[in-house]
N, C-alpha and C. Protein backbone atom coordinates (compact mmCIF):
# COMPACT_ATOMS: atom_id res chain seq x y z
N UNK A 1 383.23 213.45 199.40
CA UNK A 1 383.37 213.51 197.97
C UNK A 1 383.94 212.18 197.47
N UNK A 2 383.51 211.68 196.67
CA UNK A 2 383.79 210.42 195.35
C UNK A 2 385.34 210.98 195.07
N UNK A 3 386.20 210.02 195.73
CA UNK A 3 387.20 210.46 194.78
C UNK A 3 387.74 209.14 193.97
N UNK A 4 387.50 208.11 193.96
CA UNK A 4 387.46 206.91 192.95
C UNK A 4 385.92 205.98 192.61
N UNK A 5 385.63 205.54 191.87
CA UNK A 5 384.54 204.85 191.33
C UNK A 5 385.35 203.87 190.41
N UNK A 6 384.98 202.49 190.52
CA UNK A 6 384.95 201.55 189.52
C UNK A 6 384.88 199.77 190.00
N UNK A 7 385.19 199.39 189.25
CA UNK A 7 384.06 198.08 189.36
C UNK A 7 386.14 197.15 189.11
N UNK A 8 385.72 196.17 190.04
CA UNK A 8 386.80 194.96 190.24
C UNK A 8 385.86 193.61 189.97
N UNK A 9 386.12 193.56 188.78
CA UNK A 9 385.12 192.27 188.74
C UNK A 9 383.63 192.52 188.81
N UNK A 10 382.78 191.90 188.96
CA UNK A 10 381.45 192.20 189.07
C UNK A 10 381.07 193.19 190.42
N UNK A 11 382.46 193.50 191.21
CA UNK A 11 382.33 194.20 192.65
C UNK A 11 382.08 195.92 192.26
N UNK A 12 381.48 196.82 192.42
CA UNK A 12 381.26 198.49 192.12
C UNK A 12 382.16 198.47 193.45
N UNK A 13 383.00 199.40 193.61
CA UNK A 13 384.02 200.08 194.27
C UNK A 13 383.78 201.76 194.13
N UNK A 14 383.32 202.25 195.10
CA UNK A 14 383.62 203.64 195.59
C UNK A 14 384.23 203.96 196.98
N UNK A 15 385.31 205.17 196.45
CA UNK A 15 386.16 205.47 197.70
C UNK A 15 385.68 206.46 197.70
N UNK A 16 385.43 206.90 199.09
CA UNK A 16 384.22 208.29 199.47
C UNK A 16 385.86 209.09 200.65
N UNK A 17 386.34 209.79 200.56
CA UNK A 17 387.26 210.98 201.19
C UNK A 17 386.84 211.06 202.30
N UNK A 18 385.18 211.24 202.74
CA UNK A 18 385.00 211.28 204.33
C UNK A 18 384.54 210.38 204.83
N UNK A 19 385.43 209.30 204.60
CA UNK A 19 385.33 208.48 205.32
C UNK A 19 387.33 208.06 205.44
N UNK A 20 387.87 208.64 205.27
CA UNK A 20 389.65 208.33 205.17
C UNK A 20 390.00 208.93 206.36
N UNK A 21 390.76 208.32 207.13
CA UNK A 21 391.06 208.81 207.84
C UNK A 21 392.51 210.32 207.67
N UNK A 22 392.21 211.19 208.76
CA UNK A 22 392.73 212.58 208.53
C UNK A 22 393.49 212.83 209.43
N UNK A 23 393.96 212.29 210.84
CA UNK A 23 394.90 213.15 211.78
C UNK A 23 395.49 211.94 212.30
N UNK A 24 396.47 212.07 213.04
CA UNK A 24 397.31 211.32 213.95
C UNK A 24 396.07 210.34 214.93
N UNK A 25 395.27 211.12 215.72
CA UNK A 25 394.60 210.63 216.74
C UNK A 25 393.76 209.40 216.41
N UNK A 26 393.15 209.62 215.49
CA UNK A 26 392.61 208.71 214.41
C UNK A 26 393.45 207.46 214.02
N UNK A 27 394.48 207.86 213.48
CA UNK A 27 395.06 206.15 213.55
C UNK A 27 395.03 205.58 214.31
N UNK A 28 395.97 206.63 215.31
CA UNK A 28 396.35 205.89 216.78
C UNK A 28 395.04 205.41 217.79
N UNK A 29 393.86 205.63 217.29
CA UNK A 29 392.76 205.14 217.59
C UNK A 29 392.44 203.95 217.30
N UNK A 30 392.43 203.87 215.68
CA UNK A 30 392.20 202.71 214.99
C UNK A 30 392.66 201.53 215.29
N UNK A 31 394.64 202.14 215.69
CA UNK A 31 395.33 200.90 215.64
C UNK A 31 395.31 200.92 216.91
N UNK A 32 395.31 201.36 217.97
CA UNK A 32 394.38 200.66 219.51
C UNK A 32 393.51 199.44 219.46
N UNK A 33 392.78 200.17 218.52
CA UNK A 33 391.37 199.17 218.90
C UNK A 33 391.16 197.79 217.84
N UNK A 34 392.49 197.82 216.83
CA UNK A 34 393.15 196.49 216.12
C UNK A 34 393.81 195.35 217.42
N UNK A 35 394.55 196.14 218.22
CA UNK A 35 395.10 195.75 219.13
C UNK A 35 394.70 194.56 220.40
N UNK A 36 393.44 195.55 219.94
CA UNK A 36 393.07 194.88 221.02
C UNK A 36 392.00 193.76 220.53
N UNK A 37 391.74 193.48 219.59
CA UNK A 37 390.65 192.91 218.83
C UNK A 37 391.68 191.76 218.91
N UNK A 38 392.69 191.69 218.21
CA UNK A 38 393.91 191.02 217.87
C UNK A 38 394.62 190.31 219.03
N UNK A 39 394.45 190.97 220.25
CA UNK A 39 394.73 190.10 221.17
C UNK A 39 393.90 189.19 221.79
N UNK A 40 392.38 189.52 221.82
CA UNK A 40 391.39 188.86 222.05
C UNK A 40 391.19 187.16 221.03
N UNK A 41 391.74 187.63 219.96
CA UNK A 41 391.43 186.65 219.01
C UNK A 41 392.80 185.88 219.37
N UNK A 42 393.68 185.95 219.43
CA UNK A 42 394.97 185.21 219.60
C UNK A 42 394.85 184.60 220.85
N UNK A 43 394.33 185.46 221.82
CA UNK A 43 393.80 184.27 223.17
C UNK A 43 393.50 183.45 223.22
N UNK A 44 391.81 183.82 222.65
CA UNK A 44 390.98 182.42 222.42
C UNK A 44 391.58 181.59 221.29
N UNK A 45 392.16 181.87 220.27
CA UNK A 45 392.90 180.71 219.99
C UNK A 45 394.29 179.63 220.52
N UNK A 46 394.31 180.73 221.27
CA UNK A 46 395.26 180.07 222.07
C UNK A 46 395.01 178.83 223.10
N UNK A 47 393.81 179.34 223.81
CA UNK A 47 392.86 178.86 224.69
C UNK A 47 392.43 177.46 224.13
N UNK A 48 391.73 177.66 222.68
CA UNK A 48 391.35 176.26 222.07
C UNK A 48 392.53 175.08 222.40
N UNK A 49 393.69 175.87 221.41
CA UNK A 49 394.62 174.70 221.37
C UNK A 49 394.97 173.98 222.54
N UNK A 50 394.57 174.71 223.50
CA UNK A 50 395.10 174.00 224.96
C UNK A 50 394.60 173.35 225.24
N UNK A 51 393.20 173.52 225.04
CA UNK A 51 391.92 172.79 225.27
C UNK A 51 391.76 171.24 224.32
N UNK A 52 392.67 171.35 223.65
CA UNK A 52 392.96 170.37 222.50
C UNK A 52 393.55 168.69 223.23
């Protein structure tokens, strides 16, 4: 279900409910897999600078 509609600037904005997240497991999913994205990226930047 639509539970917001509207426009930011020339941008249309809809927030759709099933797509929000709903339980514990779910975050703690989400923010796993931030985690790990986040460490991957901080590596290889890390990696560059060394490489520097």
């Amino acid at each position: 279900m639509v539970v917001k509609d509207y426009y930011e600037g020339k941008t249309h904005i809809i927030i759709d409910d099933k797509y929000c997240v709903k339980t514990k497991e779910e975050v703690d999913a989400i923010l796993k897999a931030m985690g790990e994205l986040v460490g991957r990226q901080l590596a290889q930047q890390q990696a560059r600078r060394a490489a520097e």
